[in-house]
C-alpha atoms as a PDB file:
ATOM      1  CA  UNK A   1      85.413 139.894 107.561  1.00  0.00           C
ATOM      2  CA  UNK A   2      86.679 139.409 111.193  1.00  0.00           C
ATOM      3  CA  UNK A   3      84.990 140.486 114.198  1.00  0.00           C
ATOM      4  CA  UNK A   4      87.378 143.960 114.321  1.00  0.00           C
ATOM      5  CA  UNK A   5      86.593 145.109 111.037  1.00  0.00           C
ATOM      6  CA  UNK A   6      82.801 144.664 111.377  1.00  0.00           C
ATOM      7  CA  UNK A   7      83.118 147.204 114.547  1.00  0.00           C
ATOM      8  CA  UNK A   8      85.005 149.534 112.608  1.00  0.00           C
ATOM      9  CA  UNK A   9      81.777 149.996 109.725  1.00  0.00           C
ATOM     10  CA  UNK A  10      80.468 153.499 109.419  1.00  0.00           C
ATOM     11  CA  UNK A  11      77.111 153.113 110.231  1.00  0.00           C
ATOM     12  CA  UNK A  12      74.433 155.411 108.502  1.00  0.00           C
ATOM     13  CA  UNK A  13      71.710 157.204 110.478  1.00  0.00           C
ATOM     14  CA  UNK A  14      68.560 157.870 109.436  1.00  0.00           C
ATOM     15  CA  UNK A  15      66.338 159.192 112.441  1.00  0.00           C
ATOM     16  CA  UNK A  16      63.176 159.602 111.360  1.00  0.00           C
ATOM     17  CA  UNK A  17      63.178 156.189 109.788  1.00  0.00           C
ATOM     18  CA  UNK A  18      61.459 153.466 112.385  1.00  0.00           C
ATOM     19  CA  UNK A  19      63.983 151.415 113.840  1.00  0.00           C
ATOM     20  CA  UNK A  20      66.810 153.733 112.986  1.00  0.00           C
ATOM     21  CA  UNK A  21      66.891 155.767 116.261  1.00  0.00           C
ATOM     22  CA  UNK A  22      64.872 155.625 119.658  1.00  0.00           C
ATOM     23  CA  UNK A  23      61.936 157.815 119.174  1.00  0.00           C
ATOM     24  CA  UNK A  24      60.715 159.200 122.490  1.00  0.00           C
ATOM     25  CA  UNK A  25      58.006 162.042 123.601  1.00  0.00           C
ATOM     26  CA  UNK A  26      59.261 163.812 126.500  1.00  0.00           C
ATOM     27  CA  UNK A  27      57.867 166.093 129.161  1.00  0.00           C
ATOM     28  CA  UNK A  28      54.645 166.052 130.478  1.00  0.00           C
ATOM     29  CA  UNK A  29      51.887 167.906 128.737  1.00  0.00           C
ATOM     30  CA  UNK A  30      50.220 169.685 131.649  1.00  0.00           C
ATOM     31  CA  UNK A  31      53.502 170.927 133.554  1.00  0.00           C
ATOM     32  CA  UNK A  32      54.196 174.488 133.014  1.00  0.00           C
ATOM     33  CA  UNK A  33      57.864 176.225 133.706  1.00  0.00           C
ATOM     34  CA  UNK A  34      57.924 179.534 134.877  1.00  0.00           C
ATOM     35  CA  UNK A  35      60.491 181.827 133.396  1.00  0.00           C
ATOM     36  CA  UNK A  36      61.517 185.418 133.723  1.00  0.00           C
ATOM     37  CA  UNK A  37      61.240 187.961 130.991  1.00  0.00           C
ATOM     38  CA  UNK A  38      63.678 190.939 129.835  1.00  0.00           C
ATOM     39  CA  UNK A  39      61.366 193.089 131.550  1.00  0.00           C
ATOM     40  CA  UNK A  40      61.359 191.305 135.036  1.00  0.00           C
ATOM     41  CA  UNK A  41      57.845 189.795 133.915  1.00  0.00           C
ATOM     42  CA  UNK A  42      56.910 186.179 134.189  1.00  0.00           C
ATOM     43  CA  UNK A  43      55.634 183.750 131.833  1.00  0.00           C
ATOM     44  CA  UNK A  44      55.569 179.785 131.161  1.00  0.00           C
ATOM     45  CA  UNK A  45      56.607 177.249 128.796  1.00  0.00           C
ATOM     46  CA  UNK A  46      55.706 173.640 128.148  1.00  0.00           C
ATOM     47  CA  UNK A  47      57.880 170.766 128.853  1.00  0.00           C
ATOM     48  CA  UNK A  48      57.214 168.622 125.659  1.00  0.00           C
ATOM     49  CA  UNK A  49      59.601 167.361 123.169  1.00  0.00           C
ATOM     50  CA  UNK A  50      59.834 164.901 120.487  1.00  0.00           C
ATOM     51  CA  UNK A  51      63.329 162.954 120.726  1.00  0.00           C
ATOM     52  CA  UNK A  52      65.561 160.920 118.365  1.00  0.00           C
ATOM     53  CA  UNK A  53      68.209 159.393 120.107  1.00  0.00           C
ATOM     54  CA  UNK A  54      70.499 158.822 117.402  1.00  0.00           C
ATOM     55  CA  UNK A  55      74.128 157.663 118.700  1.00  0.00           C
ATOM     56  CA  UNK A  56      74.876 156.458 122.048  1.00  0.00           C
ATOM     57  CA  UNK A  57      76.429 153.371 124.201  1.00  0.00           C
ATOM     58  CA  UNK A  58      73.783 151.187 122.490  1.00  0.00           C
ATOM     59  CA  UNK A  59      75.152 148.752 120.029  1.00  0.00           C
ATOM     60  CA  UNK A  60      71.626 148.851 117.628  1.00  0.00           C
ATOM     61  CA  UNK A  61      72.360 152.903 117.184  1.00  0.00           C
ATOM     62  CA  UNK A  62      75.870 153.863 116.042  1.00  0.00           C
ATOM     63  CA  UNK A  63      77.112 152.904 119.392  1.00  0.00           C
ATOM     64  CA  UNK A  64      79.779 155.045 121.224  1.00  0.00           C
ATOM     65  CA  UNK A  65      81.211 155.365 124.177  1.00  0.00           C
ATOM     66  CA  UNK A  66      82.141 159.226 123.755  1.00  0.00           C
ATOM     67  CA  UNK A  67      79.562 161.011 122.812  1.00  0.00           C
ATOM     68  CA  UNK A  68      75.620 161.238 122.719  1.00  0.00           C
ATOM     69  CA  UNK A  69      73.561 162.651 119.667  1.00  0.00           C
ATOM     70  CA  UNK A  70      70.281 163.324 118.674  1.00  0.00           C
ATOM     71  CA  UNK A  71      67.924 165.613 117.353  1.00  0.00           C
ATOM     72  CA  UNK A  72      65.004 167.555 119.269  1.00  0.00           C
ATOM     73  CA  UNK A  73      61.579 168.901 118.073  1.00  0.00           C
ATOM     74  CA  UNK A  74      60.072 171.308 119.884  1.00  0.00           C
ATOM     75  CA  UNK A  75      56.846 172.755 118.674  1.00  0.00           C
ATOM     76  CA  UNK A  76      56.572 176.976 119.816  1.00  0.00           C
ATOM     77  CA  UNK A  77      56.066 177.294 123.518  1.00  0.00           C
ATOM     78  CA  UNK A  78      57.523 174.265 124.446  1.00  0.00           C
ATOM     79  CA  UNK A  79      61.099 173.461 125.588  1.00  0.00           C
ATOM     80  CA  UNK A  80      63.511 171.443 127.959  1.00  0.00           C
ATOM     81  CA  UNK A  81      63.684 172.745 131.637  1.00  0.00           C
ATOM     82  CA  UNK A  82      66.859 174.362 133.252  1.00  0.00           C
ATOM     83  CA  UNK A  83      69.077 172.198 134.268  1.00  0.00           C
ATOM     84  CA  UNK A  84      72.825 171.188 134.304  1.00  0.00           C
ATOM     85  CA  UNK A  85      75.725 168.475 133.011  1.00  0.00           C
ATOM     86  CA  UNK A  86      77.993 168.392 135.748  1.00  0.00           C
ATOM     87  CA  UNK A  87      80.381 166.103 134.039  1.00  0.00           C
ATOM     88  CA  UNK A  88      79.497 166.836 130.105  1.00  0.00           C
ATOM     89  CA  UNK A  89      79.836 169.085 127.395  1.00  0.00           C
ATOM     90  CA  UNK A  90      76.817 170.308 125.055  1.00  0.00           C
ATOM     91  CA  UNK A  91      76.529 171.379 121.777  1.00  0.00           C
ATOM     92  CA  UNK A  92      73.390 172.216 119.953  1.00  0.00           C
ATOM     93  CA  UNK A  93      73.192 173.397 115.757  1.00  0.00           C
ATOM     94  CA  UNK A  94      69.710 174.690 115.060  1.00  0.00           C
ATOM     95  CA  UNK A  95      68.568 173.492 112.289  1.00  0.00           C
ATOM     96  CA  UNK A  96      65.276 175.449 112.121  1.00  0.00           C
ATOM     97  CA  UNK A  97      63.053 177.801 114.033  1.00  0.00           C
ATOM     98  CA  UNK A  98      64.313 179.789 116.848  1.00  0.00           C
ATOM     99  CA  UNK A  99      64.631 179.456 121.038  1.00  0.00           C
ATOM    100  CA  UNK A 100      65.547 181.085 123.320  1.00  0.00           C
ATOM    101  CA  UNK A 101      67.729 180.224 126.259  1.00  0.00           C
ATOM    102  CA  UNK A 102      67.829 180.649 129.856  1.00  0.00           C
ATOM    103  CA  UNK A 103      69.754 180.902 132.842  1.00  0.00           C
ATOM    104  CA  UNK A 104      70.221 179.168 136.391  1.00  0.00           C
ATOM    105  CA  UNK A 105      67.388 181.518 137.832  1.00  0.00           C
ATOM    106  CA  UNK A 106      65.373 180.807 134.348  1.00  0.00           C
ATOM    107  CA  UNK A 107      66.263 184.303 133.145  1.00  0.00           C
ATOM    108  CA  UNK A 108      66.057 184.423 129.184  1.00  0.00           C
ATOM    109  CA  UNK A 109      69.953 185.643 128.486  1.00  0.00           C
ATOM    110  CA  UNK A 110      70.243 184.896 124.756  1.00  0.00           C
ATOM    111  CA  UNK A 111      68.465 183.772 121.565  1.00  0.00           C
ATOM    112  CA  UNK A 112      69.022 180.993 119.007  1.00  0.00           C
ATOM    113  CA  UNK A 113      68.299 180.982 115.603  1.00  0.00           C
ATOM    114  CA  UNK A 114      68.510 178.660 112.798  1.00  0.00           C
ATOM    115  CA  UNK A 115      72.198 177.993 111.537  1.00  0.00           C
ATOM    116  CA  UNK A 116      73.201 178.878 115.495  1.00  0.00           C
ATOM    117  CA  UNK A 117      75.763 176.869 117.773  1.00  0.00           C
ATOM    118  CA  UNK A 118      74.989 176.637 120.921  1.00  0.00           C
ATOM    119  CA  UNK A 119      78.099 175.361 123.285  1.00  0.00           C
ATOM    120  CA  UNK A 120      77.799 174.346 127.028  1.00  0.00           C
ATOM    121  CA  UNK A 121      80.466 173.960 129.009  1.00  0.00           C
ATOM    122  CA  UNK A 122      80.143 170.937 132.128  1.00  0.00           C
ATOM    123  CA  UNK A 123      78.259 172.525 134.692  1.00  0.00           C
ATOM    124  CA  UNK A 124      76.818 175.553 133.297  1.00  0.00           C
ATOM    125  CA  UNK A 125      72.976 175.464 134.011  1.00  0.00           C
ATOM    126  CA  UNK A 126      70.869 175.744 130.952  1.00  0.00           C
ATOM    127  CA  UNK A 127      67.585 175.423 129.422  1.00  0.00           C
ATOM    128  CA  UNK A 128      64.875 177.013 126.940  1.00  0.00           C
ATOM    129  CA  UNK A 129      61.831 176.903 124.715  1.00  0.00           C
ATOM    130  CA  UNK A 130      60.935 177.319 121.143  1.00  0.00           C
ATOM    131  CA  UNK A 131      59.810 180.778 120.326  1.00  0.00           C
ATOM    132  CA  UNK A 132      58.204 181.914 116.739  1.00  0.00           C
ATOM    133  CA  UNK A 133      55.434 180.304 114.683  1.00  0.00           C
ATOM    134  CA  UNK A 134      57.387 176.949 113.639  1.00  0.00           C
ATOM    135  CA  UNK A 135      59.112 174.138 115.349  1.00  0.00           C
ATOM    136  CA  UNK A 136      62.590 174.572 116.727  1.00  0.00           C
ATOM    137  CA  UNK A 137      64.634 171.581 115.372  1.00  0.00           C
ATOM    138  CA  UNK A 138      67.919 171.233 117.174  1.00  0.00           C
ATOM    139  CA  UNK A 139      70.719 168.710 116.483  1.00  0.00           C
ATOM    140  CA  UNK A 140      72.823 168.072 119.996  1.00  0.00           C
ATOM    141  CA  UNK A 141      76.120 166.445 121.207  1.00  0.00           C
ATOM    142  CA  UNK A 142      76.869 165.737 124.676  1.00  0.00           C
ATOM    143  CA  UNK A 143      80.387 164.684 125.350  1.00  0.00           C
ATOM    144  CA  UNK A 144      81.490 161.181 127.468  1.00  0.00           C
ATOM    145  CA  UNK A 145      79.409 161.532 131.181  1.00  0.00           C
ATOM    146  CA  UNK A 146      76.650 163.075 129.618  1.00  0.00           C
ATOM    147  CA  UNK A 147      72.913 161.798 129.957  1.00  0.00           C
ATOM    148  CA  UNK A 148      70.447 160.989 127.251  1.00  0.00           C
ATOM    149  CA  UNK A 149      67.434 163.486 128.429  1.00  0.00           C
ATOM    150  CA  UNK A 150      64.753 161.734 130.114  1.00  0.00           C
ATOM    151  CA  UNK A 151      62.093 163.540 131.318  1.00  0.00           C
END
């Protein structure tokens, strides 16, 4: 086998094997992120997540130079804070518990459940926290120009 074809292999992913994706915990357990109710109310949610980072332009993960994906954790309360993908796409499939999601102003304007998409377009703000009595477990895409999340 030539160089060529060895770059063409489908490569097999299995994230929560060791070694098989990067495995990070992100957020910082003491911050708190205010966000505004239906009701005009505010409460908080916590900035940590567990992270697989399963595909990206790193050669010992499927390497690609398109797209980002990984897979989230998030146990209930806790979520990613609002913010925005100036030059990248978003998709997220929940693959169990439920969120919900917020706005530029961290208004809550929709809810996720499992066997949801959720699609965001290049420069829409976004963010949200895991709601219910289970973890939220979210698959997610981000298109070329898109960031791995890192805080």
């Amino acid at each position: 086998m030539d160089i060529k074809e060895i770059e063409k292999i489908v490569k097999i992913i299995k994230p929560f094997r060791e070694g098989q994706a990067e495995a990070v915990q992100l957020g910082d357990p003491s911050l708190r992120y205010e966000y505004i109710k239906e009701d005009g109310t505010k409460g908080t949610f916590g900035s940590c997540r567990k992270v697989f980072r399963c595909i990206n332009e790193r050669d010992e993960y499927g390497a690609s130079t398109k797209f980002k994906v990984g897979l989230t954790i998030f146990a209930p309360g806790e979520g990613g804070p609002v913010h925005v993908h100036e030059n990248s796409e978003e998709f997220s499939y929940i693959i169990q518990g439920k969120g919900v999601q917020l706005d530029k102003e961290g208004h809550i304007v929709g809810y996720y459940e499992k066997g949801d998409v959720k699609f965001v377009p290049a420069g829409a703000y976004h963010g949200g926290f895991a709601i219910g009595d289970e973890p939220m477990v979210m698959l997610w895409a981000y298109s070329e120009g898109g960031e791995l999340p890192k805080e």
